[in-house]
N, C-alpha and C. Protein backbone atom coordinates (compact mmCIF):
# COMPACT_ATOMS: atom_id res chain seq x y z
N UNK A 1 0.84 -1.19 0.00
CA UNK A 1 0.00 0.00 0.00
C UNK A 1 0.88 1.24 0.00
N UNK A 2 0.44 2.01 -1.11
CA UNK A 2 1.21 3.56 -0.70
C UNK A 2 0.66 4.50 0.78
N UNK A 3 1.56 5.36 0.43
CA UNK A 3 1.78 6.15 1.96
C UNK A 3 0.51 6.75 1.99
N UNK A 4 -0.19 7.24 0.31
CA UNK A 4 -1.20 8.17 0.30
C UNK A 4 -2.70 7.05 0.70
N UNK A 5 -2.84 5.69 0.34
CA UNK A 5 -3.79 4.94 0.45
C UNK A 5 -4.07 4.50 1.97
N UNK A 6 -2.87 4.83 3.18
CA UNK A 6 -2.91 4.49 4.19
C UNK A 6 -3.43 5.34 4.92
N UNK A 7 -3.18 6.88 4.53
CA UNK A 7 -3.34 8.34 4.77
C UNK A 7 -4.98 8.50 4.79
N UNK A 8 -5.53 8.08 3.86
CA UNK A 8 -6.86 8.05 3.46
C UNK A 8 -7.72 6.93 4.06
N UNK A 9 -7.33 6.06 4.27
CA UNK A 9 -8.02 5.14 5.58
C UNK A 9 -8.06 5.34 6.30
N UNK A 10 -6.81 6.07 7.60
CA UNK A 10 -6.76 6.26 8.63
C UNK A 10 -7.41 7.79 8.73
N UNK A 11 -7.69 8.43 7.50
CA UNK A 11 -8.56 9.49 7.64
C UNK A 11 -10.22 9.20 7.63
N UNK A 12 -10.23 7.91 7.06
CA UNK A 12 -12.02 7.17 6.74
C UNK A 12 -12.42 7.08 7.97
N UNK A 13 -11.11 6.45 9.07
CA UNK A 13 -11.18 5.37 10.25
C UNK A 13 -12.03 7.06 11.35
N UNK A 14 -11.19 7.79 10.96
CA UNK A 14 -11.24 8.73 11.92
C UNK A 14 -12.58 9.60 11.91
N UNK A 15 -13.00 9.33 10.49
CA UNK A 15 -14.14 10.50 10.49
C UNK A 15 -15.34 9.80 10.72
N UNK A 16 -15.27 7.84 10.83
CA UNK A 16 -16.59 7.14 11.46
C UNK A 16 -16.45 7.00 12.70
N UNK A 17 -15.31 7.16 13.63
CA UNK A 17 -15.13 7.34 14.81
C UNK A 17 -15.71 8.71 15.59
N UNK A 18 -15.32 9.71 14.72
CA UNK A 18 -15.83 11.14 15.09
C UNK A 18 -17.69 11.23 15.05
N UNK A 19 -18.25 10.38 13.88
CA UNK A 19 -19.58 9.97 13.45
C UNK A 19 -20.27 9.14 15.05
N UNK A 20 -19.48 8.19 15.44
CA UNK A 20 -19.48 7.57 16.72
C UNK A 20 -19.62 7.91 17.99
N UNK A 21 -19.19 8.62 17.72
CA UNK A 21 -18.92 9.88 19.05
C UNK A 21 -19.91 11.11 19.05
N UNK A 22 -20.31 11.22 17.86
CA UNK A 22 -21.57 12.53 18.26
C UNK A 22 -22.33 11.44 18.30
N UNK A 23 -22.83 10.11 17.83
CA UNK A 23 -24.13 9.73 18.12
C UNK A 23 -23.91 9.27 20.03
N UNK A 24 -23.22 8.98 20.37
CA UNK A 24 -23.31 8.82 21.77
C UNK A 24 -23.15 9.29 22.87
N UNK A 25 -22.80 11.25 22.40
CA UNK A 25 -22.79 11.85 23.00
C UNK A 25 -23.60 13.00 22.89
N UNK A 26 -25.02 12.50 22.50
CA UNK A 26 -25.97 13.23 22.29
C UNK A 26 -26.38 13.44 20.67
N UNK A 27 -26.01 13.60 20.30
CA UNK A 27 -26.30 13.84 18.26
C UNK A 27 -25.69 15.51 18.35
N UNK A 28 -24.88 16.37 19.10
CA UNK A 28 -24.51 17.88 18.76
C UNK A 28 -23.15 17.22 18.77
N UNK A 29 -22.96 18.19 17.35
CA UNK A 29 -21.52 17.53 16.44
C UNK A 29 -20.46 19.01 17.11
N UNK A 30 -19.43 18.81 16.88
CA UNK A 30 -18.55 19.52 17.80
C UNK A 30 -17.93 20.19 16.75
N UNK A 31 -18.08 21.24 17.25
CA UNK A 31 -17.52 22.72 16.39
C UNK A 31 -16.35 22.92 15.80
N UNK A 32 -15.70 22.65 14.61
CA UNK A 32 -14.11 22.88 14.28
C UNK A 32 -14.03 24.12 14.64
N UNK A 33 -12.81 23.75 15.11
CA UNK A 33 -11.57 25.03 15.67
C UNK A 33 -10.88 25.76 14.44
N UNK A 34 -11.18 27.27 14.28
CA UNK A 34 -10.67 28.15 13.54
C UNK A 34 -9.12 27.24 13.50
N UNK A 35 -8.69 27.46 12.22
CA UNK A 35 -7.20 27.50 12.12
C UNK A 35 -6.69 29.06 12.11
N UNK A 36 -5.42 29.00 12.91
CA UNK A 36 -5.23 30.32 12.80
C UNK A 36 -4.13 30.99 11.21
N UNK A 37 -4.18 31.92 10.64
CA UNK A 37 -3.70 32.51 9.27
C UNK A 37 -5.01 32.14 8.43
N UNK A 38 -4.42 32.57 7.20
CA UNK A 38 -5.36 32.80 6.02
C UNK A 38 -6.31 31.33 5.62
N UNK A 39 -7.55 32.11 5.48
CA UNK A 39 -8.02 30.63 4.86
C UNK A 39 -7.56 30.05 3.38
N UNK A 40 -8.11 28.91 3.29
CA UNK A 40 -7.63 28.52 1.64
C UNK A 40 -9.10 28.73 1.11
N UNK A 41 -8.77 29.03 -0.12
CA UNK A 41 -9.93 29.63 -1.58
C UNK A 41 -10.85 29.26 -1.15
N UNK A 42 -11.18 27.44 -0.67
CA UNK A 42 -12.43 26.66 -1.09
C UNK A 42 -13.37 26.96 0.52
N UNK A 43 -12.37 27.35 1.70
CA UNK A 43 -12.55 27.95 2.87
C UNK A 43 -13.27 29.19 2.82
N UNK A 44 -12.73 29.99 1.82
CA UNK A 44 -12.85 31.53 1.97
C UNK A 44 -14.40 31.91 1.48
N UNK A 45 -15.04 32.58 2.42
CA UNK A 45 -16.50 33.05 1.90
C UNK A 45 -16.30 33.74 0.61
N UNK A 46 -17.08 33.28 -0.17
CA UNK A 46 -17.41 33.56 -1.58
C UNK A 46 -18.86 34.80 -1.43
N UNK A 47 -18.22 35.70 -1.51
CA UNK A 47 -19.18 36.91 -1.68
C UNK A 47 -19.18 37.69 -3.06
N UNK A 48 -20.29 37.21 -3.75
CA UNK A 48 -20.11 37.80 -5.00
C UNK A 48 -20.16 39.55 -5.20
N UNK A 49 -19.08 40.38 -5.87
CA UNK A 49 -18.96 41.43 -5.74
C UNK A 49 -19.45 41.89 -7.02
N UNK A 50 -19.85 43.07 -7.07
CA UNK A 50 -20.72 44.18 -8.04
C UNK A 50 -19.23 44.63 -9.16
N UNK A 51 -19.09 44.08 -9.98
CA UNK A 51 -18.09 44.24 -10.90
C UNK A 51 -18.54 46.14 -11.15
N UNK A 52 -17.31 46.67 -10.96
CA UNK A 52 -17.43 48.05 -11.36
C UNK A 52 -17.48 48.63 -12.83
N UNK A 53 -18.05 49.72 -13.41
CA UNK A 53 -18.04 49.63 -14.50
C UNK A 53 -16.92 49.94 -15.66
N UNK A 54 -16.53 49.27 -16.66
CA UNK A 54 -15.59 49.28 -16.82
C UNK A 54 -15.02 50.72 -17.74
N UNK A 55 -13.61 51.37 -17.19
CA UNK A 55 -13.60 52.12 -17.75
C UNK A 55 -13.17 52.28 -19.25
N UNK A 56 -13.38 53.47 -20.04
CA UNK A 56 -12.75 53.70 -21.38
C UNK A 56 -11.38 54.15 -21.19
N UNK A 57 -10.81 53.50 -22.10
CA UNK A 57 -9.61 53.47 -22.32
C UNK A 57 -8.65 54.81 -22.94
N UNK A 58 -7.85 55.69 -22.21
CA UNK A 58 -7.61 56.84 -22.56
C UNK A 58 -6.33 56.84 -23.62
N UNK A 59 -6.29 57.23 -24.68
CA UNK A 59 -5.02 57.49 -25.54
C UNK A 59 -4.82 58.40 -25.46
N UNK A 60 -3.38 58.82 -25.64
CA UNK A 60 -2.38 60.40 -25.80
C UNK A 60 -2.36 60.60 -27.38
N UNK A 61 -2.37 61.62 -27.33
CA UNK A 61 -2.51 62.04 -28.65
C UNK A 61 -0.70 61.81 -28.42
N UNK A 62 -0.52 62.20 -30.16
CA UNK A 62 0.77 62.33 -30.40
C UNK A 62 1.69 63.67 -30.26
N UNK A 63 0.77 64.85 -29.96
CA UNK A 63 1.09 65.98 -29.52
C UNK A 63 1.48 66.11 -27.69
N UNK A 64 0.57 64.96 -27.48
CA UNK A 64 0.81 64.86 -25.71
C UNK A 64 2.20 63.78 -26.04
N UNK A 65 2.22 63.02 -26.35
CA UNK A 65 3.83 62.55 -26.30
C UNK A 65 4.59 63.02 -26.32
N UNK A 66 4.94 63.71 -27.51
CA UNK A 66 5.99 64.84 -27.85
C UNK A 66 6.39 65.95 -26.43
N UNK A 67 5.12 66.17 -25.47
CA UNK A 67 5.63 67.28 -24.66
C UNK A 67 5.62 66.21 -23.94
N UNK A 68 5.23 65.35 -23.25
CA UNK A 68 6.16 64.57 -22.22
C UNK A 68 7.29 64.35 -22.47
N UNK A 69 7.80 63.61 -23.49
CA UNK A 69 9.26 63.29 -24.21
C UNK A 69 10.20 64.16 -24.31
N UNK A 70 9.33 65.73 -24.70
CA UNK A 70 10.56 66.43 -24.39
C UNK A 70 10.97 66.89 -22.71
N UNK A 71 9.87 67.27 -22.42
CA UNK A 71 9.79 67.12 -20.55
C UNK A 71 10.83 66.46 -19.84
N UNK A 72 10.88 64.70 -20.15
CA UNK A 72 11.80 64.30 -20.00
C UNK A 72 13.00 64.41 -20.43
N UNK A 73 13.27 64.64 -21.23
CA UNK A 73 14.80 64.78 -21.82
C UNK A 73 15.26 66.05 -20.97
N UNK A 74 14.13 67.06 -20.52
CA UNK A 74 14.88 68.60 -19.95
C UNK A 74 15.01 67.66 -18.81
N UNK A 75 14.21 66.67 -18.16
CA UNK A 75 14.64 66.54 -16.83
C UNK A 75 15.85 65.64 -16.67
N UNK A 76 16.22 64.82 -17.35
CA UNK A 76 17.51 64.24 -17.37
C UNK A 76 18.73 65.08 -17.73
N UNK A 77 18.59 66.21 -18.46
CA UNK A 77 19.38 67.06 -19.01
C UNK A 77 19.57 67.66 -17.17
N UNK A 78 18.44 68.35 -16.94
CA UNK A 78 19.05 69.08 -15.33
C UNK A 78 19.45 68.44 -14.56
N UNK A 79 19.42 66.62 -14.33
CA UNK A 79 20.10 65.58 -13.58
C UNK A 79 21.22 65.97 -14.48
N UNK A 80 21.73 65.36 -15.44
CA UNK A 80 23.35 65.37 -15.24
C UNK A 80 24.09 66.47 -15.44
N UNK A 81 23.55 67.79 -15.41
CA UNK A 81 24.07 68.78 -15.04
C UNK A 81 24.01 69.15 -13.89
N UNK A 82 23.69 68.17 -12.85
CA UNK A 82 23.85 68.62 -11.48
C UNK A 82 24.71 67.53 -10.90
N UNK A 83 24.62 66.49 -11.55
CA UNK A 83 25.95 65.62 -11.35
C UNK A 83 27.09 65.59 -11.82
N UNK A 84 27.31 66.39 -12.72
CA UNK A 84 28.48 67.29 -13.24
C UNK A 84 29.01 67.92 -12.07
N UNK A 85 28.46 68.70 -11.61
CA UNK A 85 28.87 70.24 -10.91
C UNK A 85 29.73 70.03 -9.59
């Protein structure tokens, strides 16, 4: 038997034992204990959210490039003329 087929029995064994145990100790099944950190995905409350609407997509003209581009070039120009000095 693999390690995983033994894993899974002794997990079968455990969860008709646990089945065993609420019927003879009344039928109230016993509360899992928070794990503490993040839950995993299939854990995590699934609250469906209101998708926002989506926005339009803004382009620069080619006149707005040009003055950023040159923008930048003055501002690298006043960096290494101050790392010159």
């Amino acid at each position: 038997m693999a390690v995983v087929d033994i894993l899974a029995a002794i997990d079968q064994e455990i969860a008709q034992l646990q089945q065993a145990r609420t019927l003879l100790s009344g039928g109230v099944a016993p509360t899992a204990k928070r794990k503490v950190g993040r839950p995993k995905k299939s854990e995590a409350i699934a609250v469906p959210a209101a998708k926002p609407a989506k926005k339009k997509k803004r382009n620069l003209s080619a006149e707005g490039r040009k003055r950023i581009a040159e923008a930048v070039k003055k501002r690298w120009a006043a960096q290494k003329a101050a790392a010159v000095k």
